[in-house]
C-alpha atoms as a PDB file:
ATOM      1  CA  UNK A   1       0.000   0.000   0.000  1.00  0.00           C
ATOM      2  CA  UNK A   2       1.692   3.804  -1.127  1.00  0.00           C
ATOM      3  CA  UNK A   3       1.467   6.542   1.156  1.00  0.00           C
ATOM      4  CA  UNK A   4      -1.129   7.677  -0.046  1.00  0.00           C
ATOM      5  CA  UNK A   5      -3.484   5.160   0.517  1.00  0.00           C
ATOM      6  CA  UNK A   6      -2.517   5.310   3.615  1.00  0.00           C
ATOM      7  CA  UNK A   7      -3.591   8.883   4.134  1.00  0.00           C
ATOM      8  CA  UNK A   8      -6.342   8.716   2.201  1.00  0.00           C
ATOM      9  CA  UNK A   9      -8.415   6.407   4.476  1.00  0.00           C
ATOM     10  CA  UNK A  10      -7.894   8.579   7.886  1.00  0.00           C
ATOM     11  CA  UNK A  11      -8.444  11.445   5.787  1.00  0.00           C
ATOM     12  CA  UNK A  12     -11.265  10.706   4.566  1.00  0.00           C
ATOM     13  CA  UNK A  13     -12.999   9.709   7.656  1.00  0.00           C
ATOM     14  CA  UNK A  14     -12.253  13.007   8.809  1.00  0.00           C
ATOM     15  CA  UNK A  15     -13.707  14.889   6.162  1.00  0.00           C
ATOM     16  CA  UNK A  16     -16.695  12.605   5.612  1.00  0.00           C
ATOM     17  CA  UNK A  17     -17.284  12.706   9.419  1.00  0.00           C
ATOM     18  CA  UNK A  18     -16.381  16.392  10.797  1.00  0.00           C
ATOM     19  CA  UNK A  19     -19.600  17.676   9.650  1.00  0.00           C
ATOM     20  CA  UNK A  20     -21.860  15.894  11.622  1.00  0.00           C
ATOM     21  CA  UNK A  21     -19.464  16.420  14.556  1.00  0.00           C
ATOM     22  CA  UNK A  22     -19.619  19.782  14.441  1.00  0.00           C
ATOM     23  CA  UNK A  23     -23.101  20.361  13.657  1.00  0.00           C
ATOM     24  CA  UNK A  24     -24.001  18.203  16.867  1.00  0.00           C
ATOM     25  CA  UNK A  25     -21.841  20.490  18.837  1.00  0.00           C
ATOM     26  CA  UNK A  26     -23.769  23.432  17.229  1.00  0.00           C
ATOM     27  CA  UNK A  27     -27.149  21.793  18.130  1.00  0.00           C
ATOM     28  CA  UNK A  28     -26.107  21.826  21.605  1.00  0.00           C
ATOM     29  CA  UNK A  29     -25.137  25.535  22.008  1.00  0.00           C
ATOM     30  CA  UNK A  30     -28.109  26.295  19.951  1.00  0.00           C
ATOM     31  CA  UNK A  31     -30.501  24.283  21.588  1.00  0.00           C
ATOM     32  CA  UNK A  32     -33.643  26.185  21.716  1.00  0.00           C
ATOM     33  CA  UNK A  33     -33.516  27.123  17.858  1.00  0.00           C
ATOM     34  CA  UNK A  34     -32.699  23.734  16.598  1.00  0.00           C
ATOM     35  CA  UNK A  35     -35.356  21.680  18.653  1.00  0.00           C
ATOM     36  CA  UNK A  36     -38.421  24.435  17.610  1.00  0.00           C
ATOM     37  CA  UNK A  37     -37.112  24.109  13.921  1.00  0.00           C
ATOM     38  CA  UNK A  38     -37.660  20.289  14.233  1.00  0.00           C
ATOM     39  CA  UNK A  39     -41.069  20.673  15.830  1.00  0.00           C
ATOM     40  CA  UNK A  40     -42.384  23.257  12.551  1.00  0.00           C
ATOM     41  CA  UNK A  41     -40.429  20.341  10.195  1.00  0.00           C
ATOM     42  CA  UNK A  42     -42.844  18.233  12.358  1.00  0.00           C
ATOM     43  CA  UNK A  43     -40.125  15.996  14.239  1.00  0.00           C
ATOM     44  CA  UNK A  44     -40.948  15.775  18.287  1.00  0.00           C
ATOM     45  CA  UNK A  45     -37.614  18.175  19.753  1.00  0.00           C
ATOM     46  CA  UNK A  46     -37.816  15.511  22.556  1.00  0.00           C
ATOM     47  CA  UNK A  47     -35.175  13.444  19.692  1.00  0.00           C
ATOM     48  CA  UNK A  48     -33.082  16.133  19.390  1.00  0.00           C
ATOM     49  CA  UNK A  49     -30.751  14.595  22.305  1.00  0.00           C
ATOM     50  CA  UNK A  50     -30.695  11.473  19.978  1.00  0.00           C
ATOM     51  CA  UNK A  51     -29.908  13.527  17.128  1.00  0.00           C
ATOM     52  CA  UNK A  52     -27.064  15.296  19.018  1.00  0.00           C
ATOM     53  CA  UNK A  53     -25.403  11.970  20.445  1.00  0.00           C
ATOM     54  CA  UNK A  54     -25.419  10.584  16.819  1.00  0.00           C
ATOM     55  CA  UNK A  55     -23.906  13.352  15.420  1.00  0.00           C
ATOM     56  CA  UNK A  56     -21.577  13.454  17.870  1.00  0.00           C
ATOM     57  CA  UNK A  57     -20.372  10.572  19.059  1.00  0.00           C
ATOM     58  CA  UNK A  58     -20.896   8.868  15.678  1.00  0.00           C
ATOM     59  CA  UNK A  59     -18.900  11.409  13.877  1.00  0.00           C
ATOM     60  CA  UNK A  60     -15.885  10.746  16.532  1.00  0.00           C
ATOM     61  CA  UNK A  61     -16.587   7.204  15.989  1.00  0.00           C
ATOM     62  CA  UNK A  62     -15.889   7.486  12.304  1.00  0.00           C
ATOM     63  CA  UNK A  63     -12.777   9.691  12.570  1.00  0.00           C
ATOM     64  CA  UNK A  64     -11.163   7.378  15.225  1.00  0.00           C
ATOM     65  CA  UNK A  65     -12.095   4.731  13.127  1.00  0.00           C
ATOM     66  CA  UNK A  66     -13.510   2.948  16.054  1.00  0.00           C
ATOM     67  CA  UNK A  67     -16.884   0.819  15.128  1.00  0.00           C
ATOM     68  CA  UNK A  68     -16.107   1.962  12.026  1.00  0.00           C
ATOM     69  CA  UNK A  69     -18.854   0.068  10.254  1.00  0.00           C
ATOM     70  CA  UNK A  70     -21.611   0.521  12.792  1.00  0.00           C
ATOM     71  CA  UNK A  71     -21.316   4.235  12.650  1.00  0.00           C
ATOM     72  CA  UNK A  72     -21.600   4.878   8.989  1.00  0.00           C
ATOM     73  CA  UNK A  73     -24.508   2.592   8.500  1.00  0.00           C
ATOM     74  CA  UNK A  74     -25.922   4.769  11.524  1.00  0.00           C
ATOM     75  CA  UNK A  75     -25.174   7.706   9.970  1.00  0.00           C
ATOM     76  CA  UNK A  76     -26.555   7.269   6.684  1.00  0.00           C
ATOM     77  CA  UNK A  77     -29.703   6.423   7.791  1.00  0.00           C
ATOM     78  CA  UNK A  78     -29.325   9.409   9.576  1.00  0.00           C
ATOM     79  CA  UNK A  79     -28.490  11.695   6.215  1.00  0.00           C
ATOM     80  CA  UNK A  80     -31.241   9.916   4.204  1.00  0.00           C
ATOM     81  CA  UNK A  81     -33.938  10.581   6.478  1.00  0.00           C
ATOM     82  CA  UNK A  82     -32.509  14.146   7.596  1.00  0.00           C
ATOM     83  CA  UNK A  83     -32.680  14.566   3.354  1.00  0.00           C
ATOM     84  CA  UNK A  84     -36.323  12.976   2.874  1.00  0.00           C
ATOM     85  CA  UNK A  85     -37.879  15.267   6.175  1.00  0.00           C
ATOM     86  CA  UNK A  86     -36.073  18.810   6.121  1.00  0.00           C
ATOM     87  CA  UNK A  87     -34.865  19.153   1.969  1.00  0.00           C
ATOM     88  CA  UNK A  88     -37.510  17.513   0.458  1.00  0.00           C
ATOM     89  CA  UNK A  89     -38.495  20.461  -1.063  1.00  0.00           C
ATOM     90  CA  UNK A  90     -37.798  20.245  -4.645  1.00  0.00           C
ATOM     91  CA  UNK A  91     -39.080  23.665  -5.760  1.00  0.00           C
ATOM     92  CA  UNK A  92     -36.621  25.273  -3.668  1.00  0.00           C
ATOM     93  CA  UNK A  93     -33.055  24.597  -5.482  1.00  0.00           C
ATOM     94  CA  UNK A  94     -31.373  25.296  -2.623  1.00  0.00           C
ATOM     95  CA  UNK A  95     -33.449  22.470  -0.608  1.00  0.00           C
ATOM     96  CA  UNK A  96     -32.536  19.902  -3.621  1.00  0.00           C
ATOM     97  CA  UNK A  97     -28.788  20.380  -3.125  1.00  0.00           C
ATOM     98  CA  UNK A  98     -29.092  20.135   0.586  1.00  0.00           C
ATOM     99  CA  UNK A  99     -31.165  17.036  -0.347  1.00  0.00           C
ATOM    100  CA  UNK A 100     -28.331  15.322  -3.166  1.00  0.00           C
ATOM    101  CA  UNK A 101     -25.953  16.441  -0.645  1.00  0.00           C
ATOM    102  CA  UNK A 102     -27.296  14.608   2.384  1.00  0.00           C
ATOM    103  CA  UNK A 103     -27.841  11.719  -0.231  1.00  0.00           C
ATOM    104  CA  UNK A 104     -24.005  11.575  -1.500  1.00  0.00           C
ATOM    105  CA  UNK A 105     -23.051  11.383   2.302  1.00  0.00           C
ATOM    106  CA  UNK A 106     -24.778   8.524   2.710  1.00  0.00           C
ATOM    107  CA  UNK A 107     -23.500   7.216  -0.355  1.00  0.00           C
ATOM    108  CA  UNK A 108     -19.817   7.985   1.405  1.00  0.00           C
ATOM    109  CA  UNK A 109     -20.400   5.935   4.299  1.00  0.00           C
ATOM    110  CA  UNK A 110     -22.116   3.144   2.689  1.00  0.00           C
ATOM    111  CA  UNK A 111     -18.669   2.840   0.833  1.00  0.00           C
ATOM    112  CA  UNK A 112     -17.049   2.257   4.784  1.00  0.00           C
ATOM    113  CA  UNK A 113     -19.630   0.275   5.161  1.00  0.00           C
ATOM    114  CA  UNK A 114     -18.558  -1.855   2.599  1.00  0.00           C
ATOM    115  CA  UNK A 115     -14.983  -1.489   2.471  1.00  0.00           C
ATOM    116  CA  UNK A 116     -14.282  -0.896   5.934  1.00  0.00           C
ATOM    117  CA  UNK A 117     -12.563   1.757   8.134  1.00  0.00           C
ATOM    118  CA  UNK A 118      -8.926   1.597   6.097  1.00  0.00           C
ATOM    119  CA  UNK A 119      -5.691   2.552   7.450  1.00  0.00           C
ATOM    120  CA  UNK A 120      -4.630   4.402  10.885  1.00  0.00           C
ATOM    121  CA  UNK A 121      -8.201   2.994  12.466  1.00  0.00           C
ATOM    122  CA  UNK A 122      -8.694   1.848  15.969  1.00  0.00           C
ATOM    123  CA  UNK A 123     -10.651  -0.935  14.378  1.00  0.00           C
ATOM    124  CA  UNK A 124      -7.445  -2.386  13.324  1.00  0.00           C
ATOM    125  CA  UNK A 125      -6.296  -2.643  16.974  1.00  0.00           C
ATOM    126  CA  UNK A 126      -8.857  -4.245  18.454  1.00  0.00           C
ATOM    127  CA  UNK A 127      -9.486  -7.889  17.110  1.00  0.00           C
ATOM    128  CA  UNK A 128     -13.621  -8.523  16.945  1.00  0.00           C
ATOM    129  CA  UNK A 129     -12.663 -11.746  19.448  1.00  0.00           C
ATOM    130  CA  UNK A 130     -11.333  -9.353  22.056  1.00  0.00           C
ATOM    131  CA  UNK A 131     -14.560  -7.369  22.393  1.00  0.00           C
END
């Protein structure tokens, strides 16, 4: 494997993951905002919590590389149905690129799903017989 292969995997975890990190963060300090927004989209703000620890802790997940697999099959559920509730509004152009771009996400971590966490991964320390 070249060096950049190598780099490519961590790096790409962290670019495919620091979004959702840091909008969970966000959704914290902007608490208020974000859970009435949800209730006029029509989603019950008592899941925002939910929302927030998948964001966060799943986005940490994927840039350690640590339940690598778990956390991008949670997440793009996550994008998919973030996409089909708050962007499904195709008469709004903006709203259909928010929508494609919650879809390609998905499409990103479907592709760890399926391939796995790559290089520099704490997956790759722990052997699934030592859980």
């Amino acid at each position: 494997m070249n060096k950049l292969q190598l780099l490519a995997a961590p790096l790409g975890r962290l670019l495919l993951a620091m979004m959702f990190f840091m909008a969970g963060l966000n959704k914290i300090s902007n608490f208020a905002g974000t859970q009435a927004y949800m209730e006029a989209m029509g989603v019950p703000g008592a899941l925002l919590p939910l929302a927030i620890a998948l964001e966060v802790l799943g986005g940490l997940a994927i840039i350690l590389g640590w339940q690598t697999k778990l956390a991008a099959l949670a997440l793009a559920g996550f994008s998919v149905v973030s996409a089909a509730i708050f962007h499904a509004d195709f008469s709004n152009q903006a709203e259909m690129t928010s929508f494609m771009k919650n879809v390609t996400i998905a499409g990103g971590f479907l592709l760890l799903v399926a391939h796995g966490q790559g290089s520099y991964a704490m997956d790759n320390r722990v052997k699934p017989s030592q859980l």
